[in-house]
PDB file of N, CA and C in Angstrom:
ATOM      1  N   UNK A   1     -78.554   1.273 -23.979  1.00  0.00           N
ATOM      2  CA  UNK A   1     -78.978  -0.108 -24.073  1.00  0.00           C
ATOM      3  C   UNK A   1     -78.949  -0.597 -25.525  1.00  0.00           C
ATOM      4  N   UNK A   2     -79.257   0.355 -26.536  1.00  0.00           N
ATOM      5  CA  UNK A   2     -79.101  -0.501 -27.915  1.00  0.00           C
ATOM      6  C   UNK A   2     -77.923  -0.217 -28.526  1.00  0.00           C
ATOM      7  N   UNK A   3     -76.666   0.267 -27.812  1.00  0.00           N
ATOM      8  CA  UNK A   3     -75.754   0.226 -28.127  1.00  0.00           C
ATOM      9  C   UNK A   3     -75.327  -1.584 -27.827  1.00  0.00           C
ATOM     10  N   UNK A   4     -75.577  -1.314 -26.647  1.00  0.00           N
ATOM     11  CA  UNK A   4     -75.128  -3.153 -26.306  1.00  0.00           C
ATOM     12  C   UNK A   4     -75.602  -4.214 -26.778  1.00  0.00           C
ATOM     13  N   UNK A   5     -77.006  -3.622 -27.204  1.00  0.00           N
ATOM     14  CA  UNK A   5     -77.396  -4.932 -28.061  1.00  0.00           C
ATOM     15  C   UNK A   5     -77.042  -5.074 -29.431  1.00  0.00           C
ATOM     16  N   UNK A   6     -76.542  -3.933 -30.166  1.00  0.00           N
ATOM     17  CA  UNK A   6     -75.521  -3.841 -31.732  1.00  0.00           C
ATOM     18  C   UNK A   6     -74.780  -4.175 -31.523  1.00  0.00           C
ATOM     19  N   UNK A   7     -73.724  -4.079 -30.381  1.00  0.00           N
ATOM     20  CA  UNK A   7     -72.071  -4.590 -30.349  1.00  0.00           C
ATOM     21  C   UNK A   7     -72.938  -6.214 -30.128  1.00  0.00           C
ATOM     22  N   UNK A   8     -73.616  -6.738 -29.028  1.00  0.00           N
ATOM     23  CA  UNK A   8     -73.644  -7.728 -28.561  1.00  0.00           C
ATOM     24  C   UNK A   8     -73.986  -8.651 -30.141  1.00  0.00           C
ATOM     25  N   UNK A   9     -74.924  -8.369 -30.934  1.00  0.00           N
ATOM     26  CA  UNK A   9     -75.327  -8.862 -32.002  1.00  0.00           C
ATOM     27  C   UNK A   9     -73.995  -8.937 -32.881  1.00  0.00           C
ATOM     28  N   UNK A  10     -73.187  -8.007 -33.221  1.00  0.00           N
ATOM     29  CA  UNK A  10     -72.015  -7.870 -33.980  1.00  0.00           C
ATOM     30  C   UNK A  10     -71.136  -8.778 -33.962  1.00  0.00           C
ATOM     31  N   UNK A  11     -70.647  -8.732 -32.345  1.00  0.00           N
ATOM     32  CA  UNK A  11     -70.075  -9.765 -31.860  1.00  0.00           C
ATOM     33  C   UNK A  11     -70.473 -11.268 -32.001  1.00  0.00           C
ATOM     34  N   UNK A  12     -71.867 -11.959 -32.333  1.00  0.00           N
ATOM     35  CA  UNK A  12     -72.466 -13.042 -32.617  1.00  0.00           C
ATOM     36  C   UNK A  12     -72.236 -13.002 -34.103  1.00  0.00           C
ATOM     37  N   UNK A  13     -72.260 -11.878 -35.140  1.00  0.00           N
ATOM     38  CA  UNK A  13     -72.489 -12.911 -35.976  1.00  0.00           C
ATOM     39  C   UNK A  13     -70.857 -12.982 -36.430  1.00  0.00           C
ATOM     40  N   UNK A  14     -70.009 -12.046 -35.706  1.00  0.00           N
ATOM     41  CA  UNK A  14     -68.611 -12.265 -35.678  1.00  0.00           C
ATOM     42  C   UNK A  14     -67.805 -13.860 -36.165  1.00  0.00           C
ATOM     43  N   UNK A  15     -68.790 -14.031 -34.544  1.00  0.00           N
ATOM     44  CA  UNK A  15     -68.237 -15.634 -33.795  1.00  0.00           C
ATOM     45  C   UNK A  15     -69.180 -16.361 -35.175  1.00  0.00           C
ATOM     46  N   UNK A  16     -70.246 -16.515 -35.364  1.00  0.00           N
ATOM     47  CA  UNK A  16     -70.987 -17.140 -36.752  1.00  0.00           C
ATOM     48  C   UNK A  16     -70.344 -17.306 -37.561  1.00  0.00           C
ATOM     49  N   UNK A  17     -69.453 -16.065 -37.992  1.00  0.00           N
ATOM     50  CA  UNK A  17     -69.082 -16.171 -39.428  1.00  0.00           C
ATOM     51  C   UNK A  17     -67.862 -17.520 -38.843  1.00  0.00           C
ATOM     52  N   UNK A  18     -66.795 -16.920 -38.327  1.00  0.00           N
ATOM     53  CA  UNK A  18     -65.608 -17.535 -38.037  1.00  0.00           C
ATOM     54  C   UNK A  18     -65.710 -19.382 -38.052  1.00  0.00           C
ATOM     55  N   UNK A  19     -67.225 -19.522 -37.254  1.00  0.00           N
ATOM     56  CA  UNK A  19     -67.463 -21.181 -37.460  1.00  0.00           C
ATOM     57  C   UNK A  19     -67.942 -21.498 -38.373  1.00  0.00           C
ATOM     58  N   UNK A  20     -68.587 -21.295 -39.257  1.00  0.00           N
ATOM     59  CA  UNK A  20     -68.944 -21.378 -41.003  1.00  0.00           C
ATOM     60  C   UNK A  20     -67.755 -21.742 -41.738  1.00  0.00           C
ATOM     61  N   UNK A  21     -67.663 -20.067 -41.703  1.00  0.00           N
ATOM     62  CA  UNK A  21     -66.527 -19.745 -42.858  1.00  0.00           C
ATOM     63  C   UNK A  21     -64.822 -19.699 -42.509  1.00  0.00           C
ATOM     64  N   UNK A  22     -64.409 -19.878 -41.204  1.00  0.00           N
ATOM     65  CA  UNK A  22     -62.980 -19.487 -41.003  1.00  0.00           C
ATOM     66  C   UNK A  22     -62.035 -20.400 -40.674  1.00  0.00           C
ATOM     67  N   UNK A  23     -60.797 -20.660 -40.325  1.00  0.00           N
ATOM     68  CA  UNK A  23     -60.416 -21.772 -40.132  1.00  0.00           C
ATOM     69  C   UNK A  23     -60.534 -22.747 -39.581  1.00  0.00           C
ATOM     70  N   UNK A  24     -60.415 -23.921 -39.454  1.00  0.00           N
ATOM     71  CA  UNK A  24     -61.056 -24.798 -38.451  1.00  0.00           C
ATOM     72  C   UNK A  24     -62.539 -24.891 -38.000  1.00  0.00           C
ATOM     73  N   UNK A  25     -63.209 -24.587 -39.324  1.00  0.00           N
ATOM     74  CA  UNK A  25     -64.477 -23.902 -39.139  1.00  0.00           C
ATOM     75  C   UNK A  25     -65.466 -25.716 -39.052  1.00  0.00           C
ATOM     76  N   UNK A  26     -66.728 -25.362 -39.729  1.00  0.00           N
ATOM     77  CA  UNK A  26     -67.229 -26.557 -40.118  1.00  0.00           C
ATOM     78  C   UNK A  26     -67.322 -26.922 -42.092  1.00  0.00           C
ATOM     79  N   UNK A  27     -66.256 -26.030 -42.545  1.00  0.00           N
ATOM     80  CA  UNK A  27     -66.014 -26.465 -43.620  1.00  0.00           C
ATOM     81  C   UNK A  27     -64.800 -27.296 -43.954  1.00  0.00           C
ATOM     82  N   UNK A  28     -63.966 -26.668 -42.883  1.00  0.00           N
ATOM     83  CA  UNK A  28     -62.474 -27.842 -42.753  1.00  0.00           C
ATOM     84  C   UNK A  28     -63.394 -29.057 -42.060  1.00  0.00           C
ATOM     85  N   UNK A  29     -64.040 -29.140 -41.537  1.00  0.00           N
ATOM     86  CA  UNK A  29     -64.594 -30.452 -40.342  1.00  0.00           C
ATOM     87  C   UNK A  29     -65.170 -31.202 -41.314  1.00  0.00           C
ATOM     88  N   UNK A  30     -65.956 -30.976 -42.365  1.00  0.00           N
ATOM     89  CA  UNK A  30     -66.482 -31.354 -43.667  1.00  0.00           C
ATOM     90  C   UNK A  30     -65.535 -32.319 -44.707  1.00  0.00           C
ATOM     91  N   UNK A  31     -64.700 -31.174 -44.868  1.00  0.00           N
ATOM     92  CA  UNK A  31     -63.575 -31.670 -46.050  1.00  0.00           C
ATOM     93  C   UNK A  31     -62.846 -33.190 -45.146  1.00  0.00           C
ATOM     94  N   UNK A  32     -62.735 -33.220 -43.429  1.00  0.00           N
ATOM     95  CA  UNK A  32     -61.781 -33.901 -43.265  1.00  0.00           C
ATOM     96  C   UNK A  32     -62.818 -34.985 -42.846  1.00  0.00           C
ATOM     97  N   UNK A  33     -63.868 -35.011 -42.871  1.00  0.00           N
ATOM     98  CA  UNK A  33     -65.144 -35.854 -42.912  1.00  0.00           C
ATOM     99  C   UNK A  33     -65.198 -36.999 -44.032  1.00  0.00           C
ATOM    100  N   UNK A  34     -64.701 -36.327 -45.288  1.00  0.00           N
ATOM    101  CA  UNK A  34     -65.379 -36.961 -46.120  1.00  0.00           C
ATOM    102  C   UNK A  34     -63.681 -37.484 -46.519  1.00  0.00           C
ATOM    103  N   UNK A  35     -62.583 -36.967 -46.529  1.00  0.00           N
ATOM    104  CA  UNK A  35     -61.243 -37.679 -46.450  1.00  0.00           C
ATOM    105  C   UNK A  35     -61.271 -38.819 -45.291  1.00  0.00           C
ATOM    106  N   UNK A  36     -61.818 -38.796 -44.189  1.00  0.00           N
ATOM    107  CA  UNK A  36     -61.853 -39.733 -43.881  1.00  0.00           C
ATOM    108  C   UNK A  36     -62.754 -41.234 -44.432  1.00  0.00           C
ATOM    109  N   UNK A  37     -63.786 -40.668 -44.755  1.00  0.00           N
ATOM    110  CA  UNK A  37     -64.847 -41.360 -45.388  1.00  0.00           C
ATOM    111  C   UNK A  37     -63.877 -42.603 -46.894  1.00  0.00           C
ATOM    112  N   UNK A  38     -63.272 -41.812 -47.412  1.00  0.00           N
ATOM    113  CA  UNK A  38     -62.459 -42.126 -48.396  1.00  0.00           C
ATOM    114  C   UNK A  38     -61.353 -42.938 -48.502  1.00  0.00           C
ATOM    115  N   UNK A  39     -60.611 -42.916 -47.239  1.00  0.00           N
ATOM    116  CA  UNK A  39     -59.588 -43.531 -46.258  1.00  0.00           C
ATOM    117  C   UNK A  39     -60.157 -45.000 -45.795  1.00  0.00           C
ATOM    118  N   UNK A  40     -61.543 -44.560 -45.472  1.00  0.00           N
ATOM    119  CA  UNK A  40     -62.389 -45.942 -44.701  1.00  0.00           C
ATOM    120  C   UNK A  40     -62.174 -46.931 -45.785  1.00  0.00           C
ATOM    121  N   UNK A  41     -62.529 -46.661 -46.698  1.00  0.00           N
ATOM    122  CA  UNK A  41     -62.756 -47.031 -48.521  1.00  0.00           C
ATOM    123  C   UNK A  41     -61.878 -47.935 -48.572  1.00  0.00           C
ATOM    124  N   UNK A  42     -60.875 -46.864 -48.919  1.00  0.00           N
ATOM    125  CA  UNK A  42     -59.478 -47.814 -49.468  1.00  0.00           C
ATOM    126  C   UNK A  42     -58.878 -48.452 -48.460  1.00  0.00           C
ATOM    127  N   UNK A  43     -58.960 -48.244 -46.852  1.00  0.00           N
ATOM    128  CA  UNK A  43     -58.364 -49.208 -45.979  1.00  0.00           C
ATOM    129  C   UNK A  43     -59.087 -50.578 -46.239  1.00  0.00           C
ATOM    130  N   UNK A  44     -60.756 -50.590 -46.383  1.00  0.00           N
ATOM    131  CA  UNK A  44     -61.095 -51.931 -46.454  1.00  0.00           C
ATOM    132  C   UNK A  44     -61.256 -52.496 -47.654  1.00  0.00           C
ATOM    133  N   UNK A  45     -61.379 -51.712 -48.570  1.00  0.00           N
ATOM    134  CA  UNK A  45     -60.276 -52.710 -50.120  1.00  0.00           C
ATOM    135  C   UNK A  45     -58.673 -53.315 -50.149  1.00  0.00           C
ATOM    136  N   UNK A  46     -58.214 -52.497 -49.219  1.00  0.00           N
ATOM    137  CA  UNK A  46     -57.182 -53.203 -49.084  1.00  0.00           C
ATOM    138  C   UNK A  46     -56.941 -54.706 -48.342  1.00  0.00           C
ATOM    139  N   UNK A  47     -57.846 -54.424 -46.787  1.00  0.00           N
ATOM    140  CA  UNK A  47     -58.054 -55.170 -46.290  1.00  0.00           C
ATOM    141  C   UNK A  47     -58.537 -56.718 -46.299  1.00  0.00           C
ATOM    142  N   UNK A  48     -59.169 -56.302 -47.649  1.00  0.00           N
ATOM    143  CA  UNK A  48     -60.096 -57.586 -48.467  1.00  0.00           C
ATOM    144  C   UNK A  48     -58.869 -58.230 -49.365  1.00  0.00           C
ATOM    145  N   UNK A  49     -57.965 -57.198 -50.040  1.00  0.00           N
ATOM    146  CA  UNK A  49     -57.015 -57.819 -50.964  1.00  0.00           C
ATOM    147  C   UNK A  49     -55.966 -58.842 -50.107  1.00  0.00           C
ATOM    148  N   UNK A  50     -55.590 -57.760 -48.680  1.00  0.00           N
ATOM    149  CA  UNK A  50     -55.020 -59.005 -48.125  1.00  0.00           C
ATOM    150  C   UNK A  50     -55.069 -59.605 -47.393  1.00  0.00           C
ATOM    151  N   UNK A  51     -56.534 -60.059 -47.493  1.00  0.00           N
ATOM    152  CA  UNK A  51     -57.331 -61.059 -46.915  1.00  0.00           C
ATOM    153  C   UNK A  51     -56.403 -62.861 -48.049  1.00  0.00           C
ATOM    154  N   UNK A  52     -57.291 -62.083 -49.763  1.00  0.00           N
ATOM    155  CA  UNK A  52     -57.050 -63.041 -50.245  1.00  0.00           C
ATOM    156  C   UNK A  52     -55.670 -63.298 -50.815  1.00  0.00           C
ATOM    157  N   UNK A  53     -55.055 -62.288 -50.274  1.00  0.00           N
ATOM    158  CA  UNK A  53     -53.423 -63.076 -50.200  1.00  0.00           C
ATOM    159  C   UNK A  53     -52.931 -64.077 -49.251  1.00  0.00           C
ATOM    160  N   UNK A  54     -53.454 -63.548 -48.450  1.00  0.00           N
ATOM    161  CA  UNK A  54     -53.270 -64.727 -46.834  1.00  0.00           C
ATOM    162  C   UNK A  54     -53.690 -65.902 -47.066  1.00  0.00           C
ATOM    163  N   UNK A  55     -54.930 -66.061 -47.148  1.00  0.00           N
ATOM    164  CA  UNK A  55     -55.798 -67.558 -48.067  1.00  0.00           C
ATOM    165  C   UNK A  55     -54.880 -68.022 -49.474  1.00  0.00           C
ATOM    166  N   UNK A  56     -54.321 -67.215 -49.980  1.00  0.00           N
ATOM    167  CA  UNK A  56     -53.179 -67.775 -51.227  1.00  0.00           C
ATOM    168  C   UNK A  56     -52.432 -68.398 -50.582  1.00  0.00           C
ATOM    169  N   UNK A  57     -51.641 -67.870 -49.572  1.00  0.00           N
ATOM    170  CA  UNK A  57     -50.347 -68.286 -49.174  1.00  0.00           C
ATOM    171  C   UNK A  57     -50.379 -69.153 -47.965  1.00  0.00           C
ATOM    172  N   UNK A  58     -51.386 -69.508 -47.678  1.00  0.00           N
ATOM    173  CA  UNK A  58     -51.754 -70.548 -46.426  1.00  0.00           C
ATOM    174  C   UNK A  58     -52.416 -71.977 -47.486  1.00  0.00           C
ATOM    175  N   UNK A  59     -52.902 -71.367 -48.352  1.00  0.00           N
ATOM    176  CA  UNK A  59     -53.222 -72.609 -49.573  1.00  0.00           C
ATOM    177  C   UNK A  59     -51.920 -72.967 -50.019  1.00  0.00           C
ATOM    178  N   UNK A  60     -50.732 -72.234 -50.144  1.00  0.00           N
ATOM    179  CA  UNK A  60     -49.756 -72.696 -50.759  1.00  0.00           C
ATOM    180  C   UNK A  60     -48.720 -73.864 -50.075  1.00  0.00           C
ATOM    181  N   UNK A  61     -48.648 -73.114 -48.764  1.00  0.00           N
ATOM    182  CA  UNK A  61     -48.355 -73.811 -47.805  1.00  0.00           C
ATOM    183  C   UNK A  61     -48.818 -74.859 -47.407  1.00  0.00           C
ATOM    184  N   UNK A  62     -50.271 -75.308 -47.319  1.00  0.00           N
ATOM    185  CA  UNK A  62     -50.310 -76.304 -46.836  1.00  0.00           C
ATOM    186  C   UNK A  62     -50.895 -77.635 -47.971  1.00  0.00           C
ATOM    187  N   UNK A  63     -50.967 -77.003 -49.176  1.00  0.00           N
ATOM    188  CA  UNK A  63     -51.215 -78.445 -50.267  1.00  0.00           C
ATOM    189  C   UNK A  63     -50.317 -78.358 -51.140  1.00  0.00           C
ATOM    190  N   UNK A  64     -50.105 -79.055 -51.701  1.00  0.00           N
ATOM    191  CA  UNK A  64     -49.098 -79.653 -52.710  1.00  0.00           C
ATOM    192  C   UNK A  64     -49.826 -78.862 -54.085  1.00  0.00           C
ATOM    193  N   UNK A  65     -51.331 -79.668 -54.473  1.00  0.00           N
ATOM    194  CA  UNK A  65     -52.103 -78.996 -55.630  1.00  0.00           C
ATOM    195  C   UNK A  65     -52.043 -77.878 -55.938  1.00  0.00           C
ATOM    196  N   UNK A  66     -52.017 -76.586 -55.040  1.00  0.00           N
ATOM    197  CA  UNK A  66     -52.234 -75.002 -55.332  1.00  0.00           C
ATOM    198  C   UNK A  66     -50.715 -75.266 -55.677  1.00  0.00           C
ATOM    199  N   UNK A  67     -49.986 -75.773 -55.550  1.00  0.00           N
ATOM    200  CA  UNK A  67     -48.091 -75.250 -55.885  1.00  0.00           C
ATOM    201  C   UNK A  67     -48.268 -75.678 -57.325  1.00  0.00           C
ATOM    202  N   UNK A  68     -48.797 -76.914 -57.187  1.00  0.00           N
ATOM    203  CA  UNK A  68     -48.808 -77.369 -58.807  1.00  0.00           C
ATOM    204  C   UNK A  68     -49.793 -76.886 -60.110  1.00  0.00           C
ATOM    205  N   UNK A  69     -50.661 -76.156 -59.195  1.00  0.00           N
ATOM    206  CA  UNK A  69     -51.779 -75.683 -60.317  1.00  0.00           C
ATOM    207  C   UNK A  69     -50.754 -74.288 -60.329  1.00  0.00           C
ATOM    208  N   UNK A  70     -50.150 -73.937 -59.588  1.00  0.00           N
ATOM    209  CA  UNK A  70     -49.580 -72.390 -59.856  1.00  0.00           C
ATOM    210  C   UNK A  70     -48.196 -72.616 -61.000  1.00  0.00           C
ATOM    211  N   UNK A  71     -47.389 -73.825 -60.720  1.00  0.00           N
ATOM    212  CA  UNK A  71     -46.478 -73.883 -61.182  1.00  0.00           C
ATOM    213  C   UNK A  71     -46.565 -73.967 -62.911  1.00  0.00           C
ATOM    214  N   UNK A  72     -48.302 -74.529 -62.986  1.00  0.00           N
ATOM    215  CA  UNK A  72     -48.356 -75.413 -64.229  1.00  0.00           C
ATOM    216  C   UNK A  72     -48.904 -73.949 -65.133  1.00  0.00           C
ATOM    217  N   UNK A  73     -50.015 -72.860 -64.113  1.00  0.00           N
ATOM    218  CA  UNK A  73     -50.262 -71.822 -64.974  1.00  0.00           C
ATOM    219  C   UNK A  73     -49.612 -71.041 -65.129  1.00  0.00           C
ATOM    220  N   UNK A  74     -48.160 -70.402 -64.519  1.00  0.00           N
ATOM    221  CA  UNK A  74     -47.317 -69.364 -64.613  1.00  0.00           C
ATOM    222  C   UNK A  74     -46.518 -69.867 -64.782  1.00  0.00           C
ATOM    223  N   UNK A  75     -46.141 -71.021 -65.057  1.00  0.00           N
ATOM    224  CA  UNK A  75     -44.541 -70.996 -65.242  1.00  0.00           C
ATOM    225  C   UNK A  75     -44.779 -72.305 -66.602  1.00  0.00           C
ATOM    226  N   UNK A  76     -45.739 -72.747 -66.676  1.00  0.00           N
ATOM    227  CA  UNK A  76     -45.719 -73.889 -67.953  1.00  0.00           C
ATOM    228  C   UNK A  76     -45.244 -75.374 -67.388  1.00  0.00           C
ATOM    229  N   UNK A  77     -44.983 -75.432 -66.377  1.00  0.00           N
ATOM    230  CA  UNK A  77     -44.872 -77.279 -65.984  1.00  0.00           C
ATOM    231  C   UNK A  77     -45.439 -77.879 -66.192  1.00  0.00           C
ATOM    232  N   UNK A  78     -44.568 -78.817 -66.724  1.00  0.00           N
ATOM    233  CA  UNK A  78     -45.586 -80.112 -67.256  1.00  0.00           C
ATOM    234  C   UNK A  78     -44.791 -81.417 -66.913  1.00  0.00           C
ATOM    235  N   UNK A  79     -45.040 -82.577 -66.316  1.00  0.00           N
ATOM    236  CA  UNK A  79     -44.808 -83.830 -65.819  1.00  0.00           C
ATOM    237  C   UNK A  79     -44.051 -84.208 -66.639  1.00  0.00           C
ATOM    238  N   UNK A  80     -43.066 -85.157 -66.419  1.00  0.00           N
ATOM    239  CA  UNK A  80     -42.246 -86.318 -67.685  1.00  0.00           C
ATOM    240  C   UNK A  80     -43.235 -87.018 -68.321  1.00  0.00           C
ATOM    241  N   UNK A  81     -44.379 -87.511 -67.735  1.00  0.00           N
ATOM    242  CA  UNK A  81     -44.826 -88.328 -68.740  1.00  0.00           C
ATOM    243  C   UNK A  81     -45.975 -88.051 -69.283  1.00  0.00           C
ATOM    244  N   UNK A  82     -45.936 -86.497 -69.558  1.00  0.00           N
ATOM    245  CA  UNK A  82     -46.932 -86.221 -69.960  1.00  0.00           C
ATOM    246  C   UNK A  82     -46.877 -85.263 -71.078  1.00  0.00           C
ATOM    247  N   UNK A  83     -47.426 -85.100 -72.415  1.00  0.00           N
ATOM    248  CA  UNK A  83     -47.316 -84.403 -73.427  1.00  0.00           C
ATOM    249  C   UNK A  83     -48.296 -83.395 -73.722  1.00  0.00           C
ATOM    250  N   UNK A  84     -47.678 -82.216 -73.901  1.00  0.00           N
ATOM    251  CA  UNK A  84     -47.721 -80.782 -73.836  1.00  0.00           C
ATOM    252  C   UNK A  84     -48.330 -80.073 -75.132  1.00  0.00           C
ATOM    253  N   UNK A  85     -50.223 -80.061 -75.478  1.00  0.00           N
ATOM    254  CA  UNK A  85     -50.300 -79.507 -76.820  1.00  0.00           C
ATOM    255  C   UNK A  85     -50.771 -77.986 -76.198  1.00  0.00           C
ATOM    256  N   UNK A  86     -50.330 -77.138 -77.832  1.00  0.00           N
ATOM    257  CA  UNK A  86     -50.392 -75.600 -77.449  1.00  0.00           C
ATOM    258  C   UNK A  86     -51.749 -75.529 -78.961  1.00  0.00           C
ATOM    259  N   UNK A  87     -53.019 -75.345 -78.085  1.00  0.00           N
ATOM    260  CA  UNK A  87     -53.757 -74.770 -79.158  1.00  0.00           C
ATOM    261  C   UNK A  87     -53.818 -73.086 -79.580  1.00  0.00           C
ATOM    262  N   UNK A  88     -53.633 -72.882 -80.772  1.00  0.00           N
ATOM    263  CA  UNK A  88     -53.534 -71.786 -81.359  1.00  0.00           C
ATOM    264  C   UNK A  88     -54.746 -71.439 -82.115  1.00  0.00           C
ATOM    265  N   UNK A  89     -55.524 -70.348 -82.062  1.00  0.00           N
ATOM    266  CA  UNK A  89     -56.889 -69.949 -82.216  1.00  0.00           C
ATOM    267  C   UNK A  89     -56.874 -70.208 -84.063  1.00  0.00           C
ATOM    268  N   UNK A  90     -57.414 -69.990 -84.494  1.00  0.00           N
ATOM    269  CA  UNK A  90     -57.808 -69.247 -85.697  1.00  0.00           C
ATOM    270  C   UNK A  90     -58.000 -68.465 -86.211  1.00  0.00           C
ATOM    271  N   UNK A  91     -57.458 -67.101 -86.645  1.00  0.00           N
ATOM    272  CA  UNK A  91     -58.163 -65.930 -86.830  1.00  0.00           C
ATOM    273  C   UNK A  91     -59.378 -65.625 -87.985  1.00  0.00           C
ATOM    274  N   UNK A  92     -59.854 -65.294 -88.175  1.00  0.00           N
ATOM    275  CA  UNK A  92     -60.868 -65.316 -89.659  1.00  0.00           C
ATOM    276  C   UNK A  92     -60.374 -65.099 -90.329  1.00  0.00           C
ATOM    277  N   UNK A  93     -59.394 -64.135 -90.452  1.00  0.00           N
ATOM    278  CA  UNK A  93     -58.414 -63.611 -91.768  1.00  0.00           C
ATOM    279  C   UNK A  93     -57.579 -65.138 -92.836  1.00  0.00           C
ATOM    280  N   UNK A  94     -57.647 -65.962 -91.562  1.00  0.00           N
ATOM    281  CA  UNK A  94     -56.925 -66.646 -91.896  1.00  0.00           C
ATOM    282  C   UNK A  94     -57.307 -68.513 -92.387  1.00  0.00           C
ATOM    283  N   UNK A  95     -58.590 -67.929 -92.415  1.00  0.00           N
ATOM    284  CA  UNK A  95     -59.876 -69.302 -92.522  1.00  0.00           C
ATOM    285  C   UNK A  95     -59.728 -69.098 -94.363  1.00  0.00           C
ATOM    286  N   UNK A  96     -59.891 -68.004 -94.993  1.00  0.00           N
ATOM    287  CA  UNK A  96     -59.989 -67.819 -96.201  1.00  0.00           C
ATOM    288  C   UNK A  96     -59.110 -68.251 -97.130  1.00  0.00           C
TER     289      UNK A  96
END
């Protein structure tokens, strides 16, 4: 009888170790826990970014103003009848 209960015990902490420590254990279940966790992350930062691309490009589409406020900050447009000053800072070096 206490033969069977040494193998039987042996055999448990066998199976113990193997779900701890062995493949597919609960340390892989862990690692792919927290990769997912991480995944969640960056899917809904992304999700948010192209959120506000969609709202860009549905603003672009449907007003005239967002084309012209875009045209006027990235590309420098400016109207015919309208005149174009470029202020240039001051540096201190150059106050003296």
């Amino acid at each position: 009888m206490r033969v069977i209960t040494v193998i039987l015990i042996a055999l448990v902490l066998a199976l113990q170790y193997r779900i701890w420590f062995g493949q597919h254990g609960v340390k892989d279940y862990r690692e792919l826990q927290n990769d997912l966790a991480r995944q969640e992350q960056i899917n809904a930062t992304l999700q948010q970014r192209n959120q506000l691309i969609e709202a860009d490009i549905k603003d672009l589409r449907n007003a005239l103003e967002a084309v012209e406020e875009r045209a006027r900050n990235e590309l420098g447009f400016v109207r015919p009848e309208e005149t174009f000053f470029r202020l240039i800072p001051m540096h201190e070096e150059e106050i003296d």
